[in-house]
C-alpha atoms as a PDB file:
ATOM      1  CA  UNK A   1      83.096 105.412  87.902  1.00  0.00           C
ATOM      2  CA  UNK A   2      83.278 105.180  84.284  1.00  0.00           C
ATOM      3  CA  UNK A   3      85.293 101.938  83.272  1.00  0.00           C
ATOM      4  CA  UNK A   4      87.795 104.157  80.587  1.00  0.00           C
ATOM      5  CA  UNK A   5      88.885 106.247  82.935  1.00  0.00           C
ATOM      6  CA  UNK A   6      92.538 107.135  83.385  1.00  0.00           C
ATOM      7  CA  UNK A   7      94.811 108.613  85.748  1.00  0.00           C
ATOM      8  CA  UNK A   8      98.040 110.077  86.263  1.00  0.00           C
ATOM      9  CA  UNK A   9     100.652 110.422  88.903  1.00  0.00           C
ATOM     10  CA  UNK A  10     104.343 111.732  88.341  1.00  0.00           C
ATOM     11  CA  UNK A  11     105.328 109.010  85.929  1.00  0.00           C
ATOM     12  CA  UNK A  12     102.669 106.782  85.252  1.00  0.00           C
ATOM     13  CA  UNK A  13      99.287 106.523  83.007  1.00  0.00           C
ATOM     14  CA  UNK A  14      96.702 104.293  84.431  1.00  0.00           C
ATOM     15  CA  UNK A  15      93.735 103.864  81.740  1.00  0.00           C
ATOM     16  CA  UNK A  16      90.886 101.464  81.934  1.00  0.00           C
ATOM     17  CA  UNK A  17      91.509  97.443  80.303  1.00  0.00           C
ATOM     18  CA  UNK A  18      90.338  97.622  76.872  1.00  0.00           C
ATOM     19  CA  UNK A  19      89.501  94.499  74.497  1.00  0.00           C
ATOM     20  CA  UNK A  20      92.699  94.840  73.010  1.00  0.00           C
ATOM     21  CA  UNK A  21      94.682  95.126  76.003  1.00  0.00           C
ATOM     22  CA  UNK A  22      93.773  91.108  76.278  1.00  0.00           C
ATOM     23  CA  UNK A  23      97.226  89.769  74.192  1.00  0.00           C
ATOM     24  CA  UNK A  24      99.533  91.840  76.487  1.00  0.00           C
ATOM     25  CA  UNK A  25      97.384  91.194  79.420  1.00  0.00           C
ATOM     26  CA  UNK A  26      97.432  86.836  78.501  1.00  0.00           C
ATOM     27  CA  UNK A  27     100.927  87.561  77.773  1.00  0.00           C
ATOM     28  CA  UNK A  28     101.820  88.721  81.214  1.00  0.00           C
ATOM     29  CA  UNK A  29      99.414  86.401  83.179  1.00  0.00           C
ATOM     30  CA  UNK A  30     100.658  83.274  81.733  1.00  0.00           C
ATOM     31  CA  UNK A  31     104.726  84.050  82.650  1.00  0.00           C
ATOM     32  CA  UNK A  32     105.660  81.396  85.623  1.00  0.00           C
ATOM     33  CA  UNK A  33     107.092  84.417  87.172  1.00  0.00           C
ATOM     34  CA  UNK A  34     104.786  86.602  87.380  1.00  0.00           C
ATOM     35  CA  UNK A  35     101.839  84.062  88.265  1.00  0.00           C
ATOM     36  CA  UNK A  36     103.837  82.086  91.063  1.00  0.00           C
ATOM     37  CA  UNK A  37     102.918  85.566  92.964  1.00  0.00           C
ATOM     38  CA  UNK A  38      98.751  85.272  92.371  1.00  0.00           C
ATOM     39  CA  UNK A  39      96.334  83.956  94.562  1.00  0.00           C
ATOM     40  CA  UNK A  40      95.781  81.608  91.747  1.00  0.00           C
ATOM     41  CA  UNK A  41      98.810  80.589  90.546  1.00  0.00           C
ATOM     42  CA  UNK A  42      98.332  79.791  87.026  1.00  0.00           C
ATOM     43  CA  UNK A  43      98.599  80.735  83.205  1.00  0.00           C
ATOM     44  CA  UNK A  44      95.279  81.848  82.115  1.00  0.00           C
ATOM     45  CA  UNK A  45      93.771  81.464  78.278  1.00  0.00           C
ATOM     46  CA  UNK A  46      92.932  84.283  75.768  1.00  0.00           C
ATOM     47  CA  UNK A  47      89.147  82.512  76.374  1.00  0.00           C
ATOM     48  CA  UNK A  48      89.859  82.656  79.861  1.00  0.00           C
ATOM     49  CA  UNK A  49      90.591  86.589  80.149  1.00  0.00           C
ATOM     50  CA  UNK A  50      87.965  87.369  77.629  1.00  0.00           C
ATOM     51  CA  UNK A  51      85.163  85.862  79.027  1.00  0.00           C
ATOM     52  CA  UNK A  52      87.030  87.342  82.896  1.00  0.00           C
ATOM     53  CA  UNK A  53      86.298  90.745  80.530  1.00  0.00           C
ATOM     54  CA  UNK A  54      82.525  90.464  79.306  1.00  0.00           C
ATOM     55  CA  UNK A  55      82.111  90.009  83.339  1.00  0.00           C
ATOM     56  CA  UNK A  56      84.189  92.775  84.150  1.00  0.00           C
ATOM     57  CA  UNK A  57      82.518  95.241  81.919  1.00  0.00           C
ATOM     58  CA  UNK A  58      79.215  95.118  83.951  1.00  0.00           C
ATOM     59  CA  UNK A  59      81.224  94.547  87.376  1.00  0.00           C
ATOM     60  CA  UNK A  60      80.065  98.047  89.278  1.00  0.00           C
ATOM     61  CA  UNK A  61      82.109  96.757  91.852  1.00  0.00           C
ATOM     62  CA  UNK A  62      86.337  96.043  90.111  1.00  0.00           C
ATOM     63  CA  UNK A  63      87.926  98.812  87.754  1.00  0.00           C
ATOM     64  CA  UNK A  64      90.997  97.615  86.217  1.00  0.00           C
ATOM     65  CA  UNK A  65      93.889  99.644  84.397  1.00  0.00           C
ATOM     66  CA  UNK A  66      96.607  99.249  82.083  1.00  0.00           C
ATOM     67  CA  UNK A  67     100.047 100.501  83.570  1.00  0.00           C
ATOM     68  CA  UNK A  68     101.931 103.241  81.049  1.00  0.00           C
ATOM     69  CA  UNK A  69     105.687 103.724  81.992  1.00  0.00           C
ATOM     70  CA  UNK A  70     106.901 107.775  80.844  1.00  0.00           C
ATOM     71  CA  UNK A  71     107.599 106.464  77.830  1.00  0.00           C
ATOM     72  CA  UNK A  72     104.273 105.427  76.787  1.00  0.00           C
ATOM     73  CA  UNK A  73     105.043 101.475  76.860  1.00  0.00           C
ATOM     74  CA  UNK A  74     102.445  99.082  78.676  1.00  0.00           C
ATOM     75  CA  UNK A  75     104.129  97.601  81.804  1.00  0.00           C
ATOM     76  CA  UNK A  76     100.990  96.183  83.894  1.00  0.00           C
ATOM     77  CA  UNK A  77      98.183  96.337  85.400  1.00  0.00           C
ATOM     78  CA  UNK A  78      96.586  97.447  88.782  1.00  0.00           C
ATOM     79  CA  UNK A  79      93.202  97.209  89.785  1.00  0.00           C
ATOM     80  CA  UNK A  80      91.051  98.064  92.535  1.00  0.00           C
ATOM     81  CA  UNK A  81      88.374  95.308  93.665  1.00  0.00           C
ATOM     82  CA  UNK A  82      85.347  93.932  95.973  1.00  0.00           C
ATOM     83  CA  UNK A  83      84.371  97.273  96.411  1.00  0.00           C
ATOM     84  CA  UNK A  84      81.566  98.815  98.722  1.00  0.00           C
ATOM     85  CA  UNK A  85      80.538 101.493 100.168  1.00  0.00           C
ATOM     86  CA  UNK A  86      83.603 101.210 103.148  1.00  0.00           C
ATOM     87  CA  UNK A  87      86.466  99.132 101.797  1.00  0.00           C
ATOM     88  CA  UNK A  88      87.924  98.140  98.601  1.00  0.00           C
ATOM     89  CA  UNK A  89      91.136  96.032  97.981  1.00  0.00           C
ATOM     90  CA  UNK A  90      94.066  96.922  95.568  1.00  0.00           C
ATOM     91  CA  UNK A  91      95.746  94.669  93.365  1.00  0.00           C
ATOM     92  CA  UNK A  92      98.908  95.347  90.925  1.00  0.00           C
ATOM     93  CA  UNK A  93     101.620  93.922  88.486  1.00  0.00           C
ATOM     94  CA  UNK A  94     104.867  95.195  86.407  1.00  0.00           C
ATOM     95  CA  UNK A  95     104.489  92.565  83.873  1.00  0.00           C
ATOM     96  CA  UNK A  96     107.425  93.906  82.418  1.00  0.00           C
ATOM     97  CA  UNK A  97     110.302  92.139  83.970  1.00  0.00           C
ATOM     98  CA  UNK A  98     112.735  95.285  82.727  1.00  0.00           C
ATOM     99  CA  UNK A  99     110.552  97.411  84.530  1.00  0.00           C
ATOM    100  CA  UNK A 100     110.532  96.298  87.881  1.00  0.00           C
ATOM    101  CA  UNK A 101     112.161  97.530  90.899  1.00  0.00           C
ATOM    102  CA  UNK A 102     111.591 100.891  89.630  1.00  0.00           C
ATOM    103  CA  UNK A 103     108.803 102.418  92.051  1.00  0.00           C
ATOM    104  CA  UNK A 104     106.054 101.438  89.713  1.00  0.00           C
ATOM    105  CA  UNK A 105     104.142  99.707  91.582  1.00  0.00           C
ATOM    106  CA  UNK A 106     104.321 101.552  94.606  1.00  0.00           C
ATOM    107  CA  UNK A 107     103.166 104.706  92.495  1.00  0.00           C
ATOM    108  CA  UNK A 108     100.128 102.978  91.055  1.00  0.00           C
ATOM    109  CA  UNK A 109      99.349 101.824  94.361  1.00  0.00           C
ATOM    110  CA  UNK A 110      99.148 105.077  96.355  1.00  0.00           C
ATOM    111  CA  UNK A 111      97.197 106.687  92.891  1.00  0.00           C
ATOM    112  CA  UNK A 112      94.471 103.807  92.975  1.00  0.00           C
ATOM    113  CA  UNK A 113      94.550 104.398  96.992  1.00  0.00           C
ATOM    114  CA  UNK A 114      93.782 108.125  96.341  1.00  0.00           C
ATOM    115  CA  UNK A 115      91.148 107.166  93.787  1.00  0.00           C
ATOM    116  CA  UNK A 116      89.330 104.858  96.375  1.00  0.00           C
ATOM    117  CA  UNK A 117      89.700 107.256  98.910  1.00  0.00           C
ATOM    118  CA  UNK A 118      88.493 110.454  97.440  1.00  0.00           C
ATOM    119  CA  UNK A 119      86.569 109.162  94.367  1.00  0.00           C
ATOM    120  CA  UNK A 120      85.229 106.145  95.721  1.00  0.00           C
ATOM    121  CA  UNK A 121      85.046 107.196  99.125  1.00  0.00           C
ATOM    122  CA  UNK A 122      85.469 104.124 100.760  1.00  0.00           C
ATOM    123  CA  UNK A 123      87.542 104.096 104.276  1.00  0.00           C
ATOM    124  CA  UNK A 124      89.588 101.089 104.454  1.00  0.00           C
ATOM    125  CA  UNK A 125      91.522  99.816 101.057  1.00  0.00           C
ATOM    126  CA  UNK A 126      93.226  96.333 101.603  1.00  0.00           C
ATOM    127  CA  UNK A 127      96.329  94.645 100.059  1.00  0.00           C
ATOM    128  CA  UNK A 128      96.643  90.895 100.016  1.00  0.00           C
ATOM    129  CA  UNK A 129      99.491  89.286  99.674  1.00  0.00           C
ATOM    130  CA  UNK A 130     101.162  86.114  99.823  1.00  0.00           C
ATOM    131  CA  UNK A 131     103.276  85.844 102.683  1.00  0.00           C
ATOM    132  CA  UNK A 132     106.631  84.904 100.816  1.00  0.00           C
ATOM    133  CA  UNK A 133     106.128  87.634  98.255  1.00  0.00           C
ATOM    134  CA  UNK A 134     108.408  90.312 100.051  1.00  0.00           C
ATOM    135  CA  UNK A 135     108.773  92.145  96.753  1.00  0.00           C
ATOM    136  CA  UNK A 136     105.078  93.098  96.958  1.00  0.00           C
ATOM    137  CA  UNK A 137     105.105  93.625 100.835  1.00  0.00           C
ATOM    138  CA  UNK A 138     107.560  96.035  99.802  1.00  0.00           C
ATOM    139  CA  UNK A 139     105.457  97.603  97.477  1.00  0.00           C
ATOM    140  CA  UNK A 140     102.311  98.170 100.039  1.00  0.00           C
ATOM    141  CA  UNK A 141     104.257  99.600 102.690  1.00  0.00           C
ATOM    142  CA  UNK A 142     105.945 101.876 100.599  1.00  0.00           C
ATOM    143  CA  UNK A 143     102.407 103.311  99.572  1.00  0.00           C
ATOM    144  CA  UNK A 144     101.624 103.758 102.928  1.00  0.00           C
ATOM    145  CA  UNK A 145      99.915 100.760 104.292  1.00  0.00           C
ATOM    146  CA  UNK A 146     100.867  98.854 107.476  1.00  0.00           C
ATOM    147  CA  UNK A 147     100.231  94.895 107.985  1.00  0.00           C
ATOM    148  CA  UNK A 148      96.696  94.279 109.414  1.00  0.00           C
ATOM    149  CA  UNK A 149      96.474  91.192 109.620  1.00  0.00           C
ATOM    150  CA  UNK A 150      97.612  87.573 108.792  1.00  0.00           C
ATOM    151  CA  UNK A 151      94.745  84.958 107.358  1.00  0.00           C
ATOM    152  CA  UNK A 152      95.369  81.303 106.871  1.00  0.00           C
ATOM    153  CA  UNK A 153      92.560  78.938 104.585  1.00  0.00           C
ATOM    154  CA  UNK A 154      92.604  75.369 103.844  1.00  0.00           C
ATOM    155  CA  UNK A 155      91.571  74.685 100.375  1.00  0.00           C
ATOM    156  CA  UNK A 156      90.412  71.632  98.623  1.00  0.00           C
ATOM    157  CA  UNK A 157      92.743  71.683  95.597  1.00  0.00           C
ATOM    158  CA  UNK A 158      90.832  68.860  93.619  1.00  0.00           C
ATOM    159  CA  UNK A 159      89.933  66.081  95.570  1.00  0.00           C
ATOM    160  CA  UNK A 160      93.247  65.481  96.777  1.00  0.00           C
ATOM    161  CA  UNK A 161      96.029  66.523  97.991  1.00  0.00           C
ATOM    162  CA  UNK A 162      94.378  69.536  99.946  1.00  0.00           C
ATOM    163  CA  UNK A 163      96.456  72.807  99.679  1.00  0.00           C
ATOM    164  CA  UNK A 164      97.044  75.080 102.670  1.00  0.00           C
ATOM    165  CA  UNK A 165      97.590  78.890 101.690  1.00  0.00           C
ATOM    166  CA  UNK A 166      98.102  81.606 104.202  1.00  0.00           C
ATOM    167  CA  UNK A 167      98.452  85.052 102.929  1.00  0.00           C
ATOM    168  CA  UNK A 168      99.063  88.645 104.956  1.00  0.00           C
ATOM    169  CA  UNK A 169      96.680  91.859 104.726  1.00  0.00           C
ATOM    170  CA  UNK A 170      97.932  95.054 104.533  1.00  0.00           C
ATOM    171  CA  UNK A 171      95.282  98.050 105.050  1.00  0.00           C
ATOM    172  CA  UNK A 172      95.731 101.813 104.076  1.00  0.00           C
ATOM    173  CA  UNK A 173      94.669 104.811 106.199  1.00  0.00           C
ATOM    174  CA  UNK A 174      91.039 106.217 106.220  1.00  0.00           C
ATOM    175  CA  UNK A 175      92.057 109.623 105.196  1.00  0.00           C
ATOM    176  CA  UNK A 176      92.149 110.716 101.688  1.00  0.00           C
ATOM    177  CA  UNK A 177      95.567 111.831 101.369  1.00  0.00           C
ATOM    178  CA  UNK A 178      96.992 109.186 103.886  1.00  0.00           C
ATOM    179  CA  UNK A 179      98.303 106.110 103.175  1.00  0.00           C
ATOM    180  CA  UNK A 180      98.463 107.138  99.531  1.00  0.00           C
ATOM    181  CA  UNK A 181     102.228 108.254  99.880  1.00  0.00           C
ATOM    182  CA  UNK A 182     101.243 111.830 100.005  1.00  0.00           C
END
């Protein structure tokens, strides 16, 4: 799959990350409340997310795309990751605090779903998400996906104190078509 590619659904535009996506993109990651939601919970650097992006670029495996409300105005990103030849998991995030709560991530959700599914082919697409994040439980169910699975790690944050992290796995349905809302 060609890295700027886009796709639409209903409302939204999803188009591949671009170089100069990387202010709005730094912009977004680095807002307490939107990063208190990631598996790593931190700001991140304009060095940071470009040299993340010179990996990206040759990473057959991740495709990442800039959110476009109706309107035409950036409001996040969604991805879809770790792919192989059976699974792939599916990330998202309204950056745009006005925009949430709107069905926006839901909708990019069961597009990139249908993408994996029928483009990619894979079988099994997986959400992770952290387990007090309702608003993003919320999100995955509403495209379709049910809760697989609860995983719990232990991780040495440093050399002390270590950090326990727990997170829930939601999975969408093998069929393309199913489990992407339609």
């Amino acid at each position: 799959m060609n890295k700027d590619v886009s796709y639409r659904s209903a409302r939204l535009l999803l188009r591949g990350i671009r170089r100069e996506d990387a202010a709005k993109i730094v912009h977004w990651r680095s807002d307490p409340d939107n990063y208190r939601t990631f598996f790593d919970a931190r700001p991140i650097t304009m060095e940071e997310h470009l040299t993340w992006f010179e990996r990206y670029l040759v990473d057959d495996a991740r495709y990442d795309f800039m959110i476009f409300n109706e309107d035409g105005q950036p409001i996040g990103t969604a991805g879809l990751s770790s792919i192989t030849d059976d699974s792939c998991e599916v990330s998202y995030m309204i950056g745009e605090k006005a925009e949430r709560g709107k069905g926006y991530a839901t909708e990019a959700v069961r597009l990139l779903t249908d993408v994996a599914l029928r483009e990619l082919g894979v079988k099994r697409v997986v959400a992770r998400v952290r387990p007090e994040n309702e608003a993003s439980a919320r999100v995955v169910i509403g495209g379709g996906y049910v809760e697989s699975e609860r995983i719990f790690t232990f991780e040495a944050s440093g050399d002390f104190p270590l950090e326990q992290r727990q997170h829930r796995a939601f999975g969408g349905l093998a069929e393309a078509g199913r489990g992407a809302g339609h």
